[in-house]
Protein backbone atom coordinates (compact mmCIF):
# COMPACT_ATOMS: atom_id res chain seq x y z
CA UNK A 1 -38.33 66.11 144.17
CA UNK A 2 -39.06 64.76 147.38
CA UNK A 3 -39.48 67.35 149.63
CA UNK A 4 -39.28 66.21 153.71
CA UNK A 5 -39.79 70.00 155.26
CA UNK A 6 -39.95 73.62 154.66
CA UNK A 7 -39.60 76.88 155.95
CA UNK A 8 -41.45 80.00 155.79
CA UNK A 9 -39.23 82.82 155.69
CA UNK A 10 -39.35 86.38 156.90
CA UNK A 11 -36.68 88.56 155.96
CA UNK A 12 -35.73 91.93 158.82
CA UNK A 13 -33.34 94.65 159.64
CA UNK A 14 -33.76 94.20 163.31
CA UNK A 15 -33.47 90.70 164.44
CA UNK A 16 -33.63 91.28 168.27
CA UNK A 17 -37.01 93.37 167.61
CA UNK A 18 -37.76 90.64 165.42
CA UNK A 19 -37.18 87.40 167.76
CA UNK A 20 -38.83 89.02 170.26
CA UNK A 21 -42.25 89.46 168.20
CA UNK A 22 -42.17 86.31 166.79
CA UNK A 23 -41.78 84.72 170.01
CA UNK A 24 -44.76 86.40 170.89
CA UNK A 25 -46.39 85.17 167.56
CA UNK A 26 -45.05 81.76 168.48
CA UNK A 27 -45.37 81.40 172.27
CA UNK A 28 -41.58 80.72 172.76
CA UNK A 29 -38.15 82.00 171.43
CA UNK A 30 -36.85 80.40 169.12
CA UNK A 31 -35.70 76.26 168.48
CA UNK A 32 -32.36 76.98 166.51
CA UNK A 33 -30.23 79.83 165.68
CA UNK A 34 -27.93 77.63 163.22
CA UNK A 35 -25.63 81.16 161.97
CA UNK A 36 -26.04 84.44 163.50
CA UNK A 37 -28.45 86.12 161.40
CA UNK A 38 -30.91 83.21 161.63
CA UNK A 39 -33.55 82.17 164.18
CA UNK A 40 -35.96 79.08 163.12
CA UNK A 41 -39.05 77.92 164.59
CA UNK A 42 -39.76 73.85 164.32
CA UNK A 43 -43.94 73.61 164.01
CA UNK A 44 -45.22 70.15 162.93
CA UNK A 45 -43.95 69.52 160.17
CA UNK A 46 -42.54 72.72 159.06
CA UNK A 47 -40.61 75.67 160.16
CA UNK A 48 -40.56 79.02 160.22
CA UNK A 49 -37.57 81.45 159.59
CA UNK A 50 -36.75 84.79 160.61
CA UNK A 51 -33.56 86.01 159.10
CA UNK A 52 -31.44 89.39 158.56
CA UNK A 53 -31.65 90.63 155.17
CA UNK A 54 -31.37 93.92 155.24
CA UNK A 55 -32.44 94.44 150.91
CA UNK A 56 -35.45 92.40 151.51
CA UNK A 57 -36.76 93.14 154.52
CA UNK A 58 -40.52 93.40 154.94
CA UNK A 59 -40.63 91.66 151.86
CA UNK A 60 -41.74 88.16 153.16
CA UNK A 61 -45.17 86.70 153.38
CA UNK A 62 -46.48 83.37 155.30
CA UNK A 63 -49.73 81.22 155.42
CA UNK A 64 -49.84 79.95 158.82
CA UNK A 65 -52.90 77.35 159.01
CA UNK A 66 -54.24 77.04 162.62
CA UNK A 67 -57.29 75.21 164.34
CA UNK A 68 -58.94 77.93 165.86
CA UNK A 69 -58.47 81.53 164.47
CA UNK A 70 -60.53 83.42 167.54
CA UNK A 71 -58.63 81.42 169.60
CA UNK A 72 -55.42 82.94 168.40
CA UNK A 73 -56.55 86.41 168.28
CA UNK A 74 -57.25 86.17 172.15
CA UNK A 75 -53.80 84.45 172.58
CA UNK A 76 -52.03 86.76 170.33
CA UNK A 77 -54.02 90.17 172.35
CA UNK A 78 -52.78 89.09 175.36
CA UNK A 79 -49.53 88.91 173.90
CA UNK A 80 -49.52 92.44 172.55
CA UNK A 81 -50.11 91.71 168.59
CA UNK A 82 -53.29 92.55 167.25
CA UNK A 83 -54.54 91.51 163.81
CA UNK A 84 -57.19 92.55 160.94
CA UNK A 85 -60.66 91.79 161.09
CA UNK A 86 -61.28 87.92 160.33
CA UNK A 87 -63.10 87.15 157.04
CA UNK A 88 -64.75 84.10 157.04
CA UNK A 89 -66.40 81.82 153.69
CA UNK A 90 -66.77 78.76 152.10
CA UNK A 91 -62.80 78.75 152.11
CA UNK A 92 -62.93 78.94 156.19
CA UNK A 93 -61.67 81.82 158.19
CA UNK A 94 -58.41 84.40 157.48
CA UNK A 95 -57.01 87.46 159.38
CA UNK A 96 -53.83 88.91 158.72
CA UNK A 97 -51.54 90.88 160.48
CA UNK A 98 -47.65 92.12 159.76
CA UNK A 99 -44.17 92.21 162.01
CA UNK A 100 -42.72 95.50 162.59
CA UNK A 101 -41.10 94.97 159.46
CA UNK A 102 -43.78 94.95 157.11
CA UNK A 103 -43.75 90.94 156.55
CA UNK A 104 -47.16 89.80 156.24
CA UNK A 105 -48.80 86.77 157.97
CA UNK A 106 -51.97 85.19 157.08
CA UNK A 107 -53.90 83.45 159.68
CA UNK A 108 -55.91 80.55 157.84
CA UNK A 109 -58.75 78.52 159.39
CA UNK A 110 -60.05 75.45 157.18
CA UNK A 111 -63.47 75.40 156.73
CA UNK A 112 -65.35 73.69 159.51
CA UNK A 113 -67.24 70.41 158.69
């Protein structure tokens, strides 16, 4: 297999709720809405998919890897979504935080050095 991309994928009830707090987690709406149901996020690389699944909703959960994880938190606060305490080790830095859905994101910071 040669994989080229790949999405992340978290399954709601409520889209509108839903594209509206991800575009908060995000800092814009949306890139593509291909089929109704479906909103996708393009981010270097990979994507990121919210989509309405009403059986599986809250159900998803996503590793999103970023430079600077205070640096979100302060973005994110301003933005209205707040987040667990960060845990930091040898491994770098996490925090998580869920949508109004229950789907669970993980912050990741790599270790610095």
């Amino acid at each position: 297999m040669r994989c080229i991309g790949l999405f992340a994928v978290s399954p709601v009830q409520d889209l509108a709720a839903a594209l509206d707090w991800y575009a908060r987690l995000f800092g814009r709406a949306a890139d593509d809405r291909p089929i109704p149901d479906l909103a996708q996020w393009y981010l270097d690389g990979f994507g990121f998919q919210v989509m309405r699944v009403a059986d599986r909703a809250g159900g998803g959960m996503a590793t999103l890897v970023v430079a600077d994880i205070e640096a979100e938190r302060e973005r994110l606060a301003a933005a209205g979504i707040t987040f667990e305490a960060t845990v930091r080790g040898p491994f770098g830095a996490i925090a998580r935080l869920e949508d109004p859905e229950g789907n669970r994101i993980t912050l990741a910071e790599p270790p610095r050095g």
